[in-house]
C-alpha atoms as a PDB file:
ATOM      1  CA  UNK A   1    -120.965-306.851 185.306  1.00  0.00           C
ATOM      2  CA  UNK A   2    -120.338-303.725 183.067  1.00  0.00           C
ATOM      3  CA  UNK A   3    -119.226-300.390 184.848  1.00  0.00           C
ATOM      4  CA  UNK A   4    -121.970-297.683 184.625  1.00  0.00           C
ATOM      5  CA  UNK A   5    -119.533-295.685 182.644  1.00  0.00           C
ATOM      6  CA  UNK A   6    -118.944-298.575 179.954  1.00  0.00           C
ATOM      7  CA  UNK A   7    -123.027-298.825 180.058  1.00  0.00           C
ATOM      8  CA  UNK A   8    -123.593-294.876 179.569  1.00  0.00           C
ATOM      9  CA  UNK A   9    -120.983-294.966 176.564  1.00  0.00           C
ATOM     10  CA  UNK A  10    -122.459-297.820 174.958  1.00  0.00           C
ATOM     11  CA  UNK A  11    -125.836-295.922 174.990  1.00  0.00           C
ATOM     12  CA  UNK A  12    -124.219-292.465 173.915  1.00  0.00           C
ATOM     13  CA  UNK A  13    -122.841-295.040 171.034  1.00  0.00           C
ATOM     14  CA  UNK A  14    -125.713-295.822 170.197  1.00  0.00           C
ATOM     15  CA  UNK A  15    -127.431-293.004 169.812  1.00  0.00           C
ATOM     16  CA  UNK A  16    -125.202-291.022 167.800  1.00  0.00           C
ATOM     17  CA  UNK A  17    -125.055-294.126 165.618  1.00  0.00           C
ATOM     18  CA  UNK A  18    -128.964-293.944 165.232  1.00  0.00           C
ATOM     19  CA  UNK A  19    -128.189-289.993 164.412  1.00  0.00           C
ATOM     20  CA  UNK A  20    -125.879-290.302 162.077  1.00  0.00           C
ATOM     21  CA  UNK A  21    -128.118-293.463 160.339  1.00  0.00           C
ATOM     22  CA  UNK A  22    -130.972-290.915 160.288  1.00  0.00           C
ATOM     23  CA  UNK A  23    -128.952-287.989 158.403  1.00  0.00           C
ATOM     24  CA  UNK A  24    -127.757-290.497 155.816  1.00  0.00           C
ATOM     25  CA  UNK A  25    -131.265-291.582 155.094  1.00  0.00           C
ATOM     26  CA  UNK A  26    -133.361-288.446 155.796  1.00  0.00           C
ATOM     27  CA  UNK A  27    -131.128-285.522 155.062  1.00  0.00           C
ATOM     28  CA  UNK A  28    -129.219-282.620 156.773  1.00  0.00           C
ATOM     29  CA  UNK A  29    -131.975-280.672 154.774  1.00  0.00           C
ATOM     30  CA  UNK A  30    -133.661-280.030 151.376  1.00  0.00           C
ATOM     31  CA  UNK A  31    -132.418-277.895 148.192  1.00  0.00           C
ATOM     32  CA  UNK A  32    -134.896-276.160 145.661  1.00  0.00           C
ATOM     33  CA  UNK A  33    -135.273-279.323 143.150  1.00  0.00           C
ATOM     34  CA  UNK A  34    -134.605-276.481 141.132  1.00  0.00           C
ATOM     35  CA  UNK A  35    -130.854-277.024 141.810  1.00  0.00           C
ATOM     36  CA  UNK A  36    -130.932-280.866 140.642  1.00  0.00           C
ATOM     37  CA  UNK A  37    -132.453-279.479 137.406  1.00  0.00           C
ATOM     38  CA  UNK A  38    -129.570-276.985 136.646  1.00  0.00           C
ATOM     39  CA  UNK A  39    -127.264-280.060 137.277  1.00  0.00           C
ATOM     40  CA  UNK A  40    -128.550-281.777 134.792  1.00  0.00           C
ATOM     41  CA  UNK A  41    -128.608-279.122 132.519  1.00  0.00           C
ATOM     42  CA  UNK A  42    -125.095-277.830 133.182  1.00  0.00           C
ATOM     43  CA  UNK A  43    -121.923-278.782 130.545  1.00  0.00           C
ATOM     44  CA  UNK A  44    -120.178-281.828 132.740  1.00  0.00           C
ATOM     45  CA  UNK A  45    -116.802-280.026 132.825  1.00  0.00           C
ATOM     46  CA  UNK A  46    -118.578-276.811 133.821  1.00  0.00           C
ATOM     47  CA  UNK A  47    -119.209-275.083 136.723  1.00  0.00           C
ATOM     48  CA  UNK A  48    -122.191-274.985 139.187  1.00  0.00           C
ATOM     49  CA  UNK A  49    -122.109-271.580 141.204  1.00  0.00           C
ATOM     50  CA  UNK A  50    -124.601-270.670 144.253  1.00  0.00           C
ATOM     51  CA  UNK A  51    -125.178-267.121 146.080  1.00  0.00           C
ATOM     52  CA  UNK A  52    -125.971-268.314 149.283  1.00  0.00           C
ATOM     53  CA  UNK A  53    -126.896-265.485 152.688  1.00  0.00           C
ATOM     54  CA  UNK A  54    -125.964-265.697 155.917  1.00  0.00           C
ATOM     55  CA  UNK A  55    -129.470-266.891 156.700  1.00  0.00           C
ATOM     56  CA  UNK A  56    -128.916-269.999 154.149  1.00  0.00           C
ATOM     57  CA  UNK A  57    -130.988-268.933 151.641  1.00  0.00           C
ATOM     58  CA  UNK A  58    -130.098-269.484 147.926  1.00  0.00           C
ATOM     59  CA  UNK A  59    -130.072-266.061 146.251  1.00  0.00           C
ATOM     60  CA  UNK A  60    -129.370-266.970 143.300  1.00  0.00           C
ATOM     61  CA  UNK A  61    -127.986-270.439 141.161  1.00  0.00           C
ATOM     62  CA  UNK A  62    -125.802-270.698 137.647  1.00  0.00           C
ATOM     63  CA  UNK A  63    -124.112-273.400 135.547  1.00  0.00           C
ATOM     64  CA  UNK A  64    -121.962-273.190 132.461  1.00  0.00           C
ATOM     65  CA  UNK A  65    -123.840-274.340 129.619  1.00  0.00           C
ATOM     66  CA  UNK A  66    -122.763-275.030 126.048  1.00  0.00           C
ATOM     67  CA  UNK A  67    -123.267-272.080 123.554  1.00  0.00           C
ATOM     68  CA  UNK A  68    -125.065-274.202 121.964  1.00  0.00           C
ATOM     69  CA  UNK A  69    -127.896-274.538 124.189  1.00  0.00           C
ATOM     70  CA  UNK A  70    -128.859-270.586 124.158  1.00  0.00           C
ATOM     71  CA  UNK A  71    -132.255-269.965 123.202  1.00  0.00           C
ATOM     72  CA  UNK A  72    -132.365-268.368 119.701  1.00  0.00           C
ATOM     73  CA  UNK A  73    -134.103-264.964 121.329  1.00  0.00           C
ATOM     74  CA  UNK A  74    -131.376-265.284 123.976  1.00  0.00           C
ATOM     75  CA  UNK A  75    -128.505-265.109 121.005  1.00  0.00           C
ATOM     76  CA  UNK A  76    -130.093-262.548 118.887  1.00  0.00           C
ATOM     77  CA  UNK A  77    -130.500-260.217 121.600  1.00  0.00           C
ATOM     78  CA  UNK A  78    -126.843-260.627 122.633  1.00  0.00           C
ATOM     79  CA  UNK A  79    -125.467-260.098 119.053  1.00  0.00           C
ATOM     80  CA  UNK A  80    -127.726-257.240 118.396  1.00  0.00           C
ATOM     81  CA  UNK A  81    -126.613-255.363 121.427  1.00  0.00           C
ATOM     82  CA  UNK A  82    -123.024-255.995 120.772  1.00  0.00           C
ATOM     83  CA  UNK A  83    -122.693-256.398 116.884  1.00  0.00           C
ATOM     84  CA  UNK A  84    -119.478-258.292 115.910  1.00  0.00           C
ATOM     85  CA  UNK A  85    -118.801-259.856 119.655  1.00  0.00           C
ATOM     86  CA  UNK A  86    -117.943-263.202 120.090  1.00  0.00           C
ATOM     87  CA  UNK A  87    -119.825-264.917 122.372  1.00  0.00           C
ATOM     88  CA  UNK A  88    -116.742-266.637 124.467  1.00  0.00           C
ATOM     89  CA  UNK A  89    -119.449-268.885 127.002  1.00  0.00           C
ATOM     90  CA  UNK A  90    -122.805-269.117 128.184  1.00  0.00           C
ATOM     91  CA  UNK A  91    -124.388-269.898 131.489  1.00  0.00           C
ATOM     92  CA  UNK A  92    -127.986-270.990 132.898  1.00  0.00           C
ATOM     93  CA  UNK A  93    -129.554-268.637 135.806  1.00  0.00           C
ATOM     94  CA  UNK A  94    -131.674-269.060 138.136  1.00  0.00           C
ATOM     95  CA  UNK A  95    -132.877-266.011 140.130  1.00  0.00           C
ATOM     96  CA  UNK A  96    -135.516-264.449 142.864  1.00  0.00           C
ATOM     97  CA  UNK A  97    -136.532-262.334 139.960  1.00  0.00           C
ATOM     98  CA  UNK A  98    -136.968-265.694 137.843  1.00  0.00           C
ATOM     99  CA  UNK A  99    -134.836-267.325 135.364  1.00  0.00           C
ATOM    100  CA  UNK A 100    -132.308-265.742 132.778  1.00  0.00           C
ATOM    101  CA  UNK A 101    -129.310-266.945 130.552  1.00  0.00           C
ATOM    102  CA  UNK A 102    -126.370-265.564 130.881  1.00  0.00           C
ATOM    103  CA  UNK A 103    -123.701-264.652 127.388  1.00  0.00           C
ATOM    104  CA  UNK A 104    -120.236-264.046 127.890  1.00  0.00           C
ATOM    105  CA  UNK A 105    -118.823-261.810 124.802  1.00  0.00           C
ATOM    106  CA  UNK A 106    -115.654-260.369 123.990  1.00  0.00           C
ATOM    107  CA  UNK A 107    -116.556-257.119 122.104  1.00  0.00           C
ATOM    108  CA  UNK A 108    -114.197-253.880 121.575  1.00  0.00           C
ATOM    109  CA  UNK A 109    -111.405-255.546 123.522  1.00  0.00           C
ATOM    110  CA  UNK A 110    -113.547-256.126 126.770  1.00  0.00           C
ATOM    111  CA  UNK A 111    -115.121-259.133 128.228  1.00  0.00           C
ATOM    112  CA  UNK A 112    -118.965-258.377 128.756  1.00  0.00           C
ATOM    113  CA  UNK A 113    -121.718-260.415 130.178  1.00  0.00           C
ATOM    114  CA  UNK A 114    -125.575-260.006 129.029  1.00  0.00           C
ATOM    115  CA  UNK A 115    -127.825-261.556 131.324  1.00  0.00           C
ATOM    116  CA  UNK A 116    -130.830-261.908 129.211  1.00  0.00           C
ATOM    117  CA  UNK A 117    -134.249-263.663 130.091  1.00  0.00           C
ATOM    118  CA  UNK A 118    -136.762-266.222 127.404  1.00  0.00           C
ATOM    119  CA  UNK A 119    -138.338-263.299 125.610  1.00  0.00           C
ATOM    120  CA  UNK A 120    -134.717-261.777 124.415  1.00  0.00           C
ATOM    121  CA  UNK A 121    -135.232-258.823 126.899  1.00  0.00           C
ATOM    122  CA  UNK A 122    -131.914-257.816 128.561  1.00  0.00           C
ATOM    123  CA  UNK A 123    -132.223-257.882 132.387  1.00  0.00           C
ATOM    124  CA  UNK A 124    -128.417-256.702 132.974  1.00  0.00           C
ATOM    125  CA  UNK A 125    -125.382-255.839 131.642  1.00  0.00           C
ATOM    126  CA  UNK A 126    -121.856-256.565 133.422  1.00  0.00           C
ATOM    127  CA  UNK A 127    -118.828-254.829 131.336  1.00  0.00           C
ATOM    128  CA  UNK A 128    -115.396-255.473 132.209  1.00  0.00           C
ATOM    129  CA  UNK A 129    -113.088-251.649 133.080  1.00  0.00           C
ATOM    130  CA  UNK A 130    -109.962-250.866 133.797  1.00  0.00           C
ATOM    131  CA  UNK A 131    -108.651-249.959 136.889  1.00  0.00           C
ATOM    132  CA  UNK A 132    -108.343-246.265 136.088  1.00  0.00           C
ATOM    133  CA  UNK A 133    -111.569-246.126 134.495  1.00  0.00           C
ATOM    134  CA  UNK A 134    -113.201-246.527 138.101  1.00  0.00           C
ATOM    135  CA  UNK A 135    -114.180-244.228 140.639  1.00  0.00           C
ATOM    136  CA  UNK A 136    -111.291-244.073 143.157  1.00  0.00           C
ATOM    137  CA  UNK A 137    -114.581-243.910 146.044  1.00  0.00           C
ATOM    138  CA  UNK A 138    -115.278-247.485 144.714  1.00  0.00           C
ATOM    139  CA  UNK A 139    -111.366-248.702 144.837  1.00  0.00           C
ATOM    140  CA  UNK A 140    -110.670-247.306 148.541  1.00  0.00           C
ATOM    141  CA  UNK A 141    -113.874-249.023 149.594  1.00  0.00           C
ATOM    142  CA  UNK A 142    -113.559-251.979 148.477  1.00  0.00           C
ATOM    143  CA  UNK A 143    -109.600-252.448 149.459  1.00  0.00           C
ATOM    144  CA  UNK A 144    -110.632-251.619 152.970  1.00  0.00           C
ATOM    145  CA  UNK A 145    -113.384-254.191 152.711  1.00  0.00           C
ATOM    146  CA  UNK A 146    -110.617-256.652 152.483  1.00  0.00           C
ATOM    147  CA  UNK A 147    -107.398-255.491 153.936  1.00  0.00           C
ATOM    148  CA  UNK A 148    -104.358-256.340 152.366  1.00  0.00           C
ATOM    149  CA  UNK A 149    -106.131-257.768 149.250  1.00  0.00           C
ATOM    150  CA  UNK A 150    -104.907-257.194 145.917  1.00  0.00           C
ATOM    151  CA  UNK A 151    -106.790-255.737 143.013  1.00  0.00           C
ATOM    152  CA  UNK A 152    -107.356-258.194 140.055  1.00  0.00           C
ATOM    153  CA  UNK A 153    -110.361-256.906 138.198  1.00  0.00           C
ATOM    154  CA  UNK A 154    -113.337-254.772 138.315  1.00  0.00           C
ATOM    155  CA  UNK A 155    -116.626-254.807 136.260  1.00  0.00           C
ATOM    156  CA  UNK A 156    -119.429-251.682 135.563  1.00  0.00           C
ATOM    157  CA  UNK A 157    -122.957-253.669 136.802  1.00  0.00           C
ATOM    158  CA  UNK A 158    -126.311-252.148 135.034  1.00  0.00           C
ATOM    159  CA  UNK A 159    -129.498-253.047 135.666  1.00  0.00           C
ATOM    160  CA  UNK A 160    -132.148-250.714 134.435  1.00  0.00           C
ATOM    161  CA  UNK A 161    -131.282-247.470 135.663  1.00  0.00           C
ATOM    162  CA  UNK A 162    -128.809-249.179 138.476  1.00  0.00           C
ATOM    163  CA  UNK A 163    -125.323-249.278 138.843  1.00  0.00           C
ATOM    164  CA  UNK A 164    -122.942-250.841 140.411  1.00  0.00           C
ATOM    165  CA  UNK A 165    -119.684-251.574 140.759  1.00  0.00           C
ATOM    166  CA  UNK A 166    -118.134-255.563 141.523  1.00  0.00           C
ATOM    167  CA  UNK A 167    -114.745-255.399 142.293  1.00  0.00           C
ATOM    168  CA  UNK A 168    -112.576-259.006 142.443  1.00  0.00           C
ATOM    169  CA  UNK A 169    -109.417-259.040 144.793  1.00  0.00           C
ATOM    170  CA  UNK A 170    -107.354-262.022 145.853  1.00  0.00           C
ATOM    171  CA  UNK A 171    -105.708-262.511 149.319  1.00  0.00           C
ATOM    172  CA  UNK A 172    -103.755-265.955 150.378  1.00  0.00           C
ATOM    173  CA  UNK A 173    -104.976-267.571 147.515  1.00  0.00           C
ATOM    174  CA  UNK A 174    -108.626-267.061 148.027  1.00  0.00           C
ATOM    175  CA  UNK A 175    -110.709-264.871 145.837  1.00  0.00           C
ATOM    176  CA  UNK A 176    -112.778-261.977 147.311  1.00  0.00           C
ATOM    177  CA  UNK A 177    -116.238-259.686 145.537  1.00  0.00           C
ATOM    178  CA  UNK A 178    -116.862-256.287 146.475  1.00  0.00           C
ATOM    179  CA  UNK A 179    -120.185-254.955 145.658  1.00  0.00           C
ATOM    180  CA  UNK A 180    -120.308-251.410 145.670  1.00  0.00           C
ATOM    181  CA  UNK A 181    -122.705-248.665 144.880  1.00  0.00           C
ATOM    182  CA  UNK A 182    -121.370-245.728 142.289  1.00  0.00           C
ATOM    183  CA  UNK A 183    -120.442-243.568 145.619  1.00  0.00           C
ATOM    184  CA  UNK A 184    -118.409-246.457 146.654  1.00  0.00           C
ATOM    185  CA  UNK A 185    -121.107-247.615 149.486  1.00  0.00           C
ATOM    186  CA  UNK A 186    -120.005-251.750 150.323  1.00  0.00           C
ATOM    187  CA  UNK A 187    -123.592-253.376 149.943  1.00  0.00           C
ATOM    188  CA  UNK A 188    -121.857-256.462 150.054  1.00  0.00           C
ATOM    189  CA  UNK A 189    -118.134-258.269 150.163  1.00  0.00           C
ATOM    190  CA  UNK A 190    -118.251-262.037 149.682  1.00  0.00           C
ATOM    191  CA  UNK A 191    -115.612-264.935 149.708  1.00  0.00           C
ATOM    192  CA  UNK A 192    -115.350-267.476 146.619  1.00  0.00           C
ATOM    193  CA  UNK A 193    -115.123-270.563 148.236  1.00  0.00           C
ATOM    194  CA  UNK A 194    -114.164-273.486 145.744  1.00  0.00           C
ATOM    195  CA  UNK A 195    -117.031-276.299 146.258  1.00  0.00           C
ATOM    196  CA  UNK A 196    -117.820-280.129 145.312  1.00  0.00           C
ATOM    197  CA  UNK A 197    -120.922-281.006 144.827  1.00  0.00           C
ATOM    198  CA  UNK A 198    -122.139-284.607 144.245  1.00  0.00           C
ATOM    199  CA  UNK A 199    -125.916-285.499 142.754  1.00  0.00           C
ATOM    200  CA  UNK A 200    -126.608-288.752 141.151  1.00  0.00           C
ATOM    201  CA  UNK A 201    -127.187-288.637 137.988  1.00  0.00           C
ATOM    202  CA  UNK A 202    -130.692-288.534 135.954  1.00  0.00           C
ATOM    203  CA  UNK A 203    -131.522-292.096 135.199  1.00  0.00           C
ATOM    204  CA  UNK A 204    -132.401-292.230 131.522  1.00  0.00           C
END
């Protein structure tokens, strides 16, 4: 006759064999199908990028696109706001205030982003500074945000009549965002975190 405690552990068994059978076949949870449709639409060798809160909600979802696959309105705009830039990549965006392409240009020596929505209308611009071109409110802020962090880059964020200020650092390897407001207020400081994430692919 079994022991009670071989009995008990052969139950515990399984039931965390029945668990772990139910996650693989209902889920730990669901994602906005709108995520599986960026997949798909993303360049393979790109990258797939989420803003995710504390809470767990998405924010806000991008994927590297080919050039190519900017609207016309989305390309115009870009060029006509920055005549003579080179448009160096493009990304897909989805946001909570709906969704937007993103073009990377190099124009006047500085990398800028236009995040631009169907209709050619330009949500926000992201322009690259340098260091000394910053308010030193928005450095000190964002080094204490993340002691002992070192300064790689720093970009002027306008929205409309907005500003603000994203500041990169790197410590042990990982990569750190500072968002700041223009009196060097942290509204945010976030962590980079490389990810793999594995969809099947559309059947065609």
């Amino acid at each position: 006759m079994k022991s009670w405690k071989s009995v008990i552990g052969a139950l515990a068994c399984v039931a965390l064999c029945g668990s772990l059978t139910a996650c693989r076949t209902e889920g730990l949870g669901k994602v906005p199908p709108k995520l599986v449709e960026l997949y798909d639409q993303g360049a393979p060798a790109g990258v797939l990028e989420l803003e995710i809160s504390r809470s767990g909600s998405i924010a806000e979802m991008e994927v590297d696109i080919p050039v190519e696959a900017l609207p016309e309105a989305v390309r115009k705009a870009a060029e006509a706001r920055a005549p003579g830039a080179v448009i160096t990549g493009a990304e897909r965006e989805i946001q909570l205030t709906g969704d937007a392409w993103e073009v990377k240009l190099r124009h006047e020596e500085r990398d800028w982003e236009f995040v631009i929505d169907g209709s050619g209308a330009i949500r926000e611009t992201e322009k690259e500074l340098r260091r000394e071109e910053t308010p030193e409110a928005v450095l000190s802020a964002a080094a204490a945000a993340v002691p002992g962090a070192e300064f790689k880059s720093v970009e002027l964020i306008e929205h409309g009549p907005f500003q603000e200020y994203h500041v990169k650092q790197t410590k042990d390897g990982a990569s750190y965002k500072v968002v700041l407001s223009p009196d060097g207020k942290v509204k945010r400081a976030v962590r980079e975190a490389r990810a793999e994430i594995e969809i099947p692919l559309k059947q065609t």
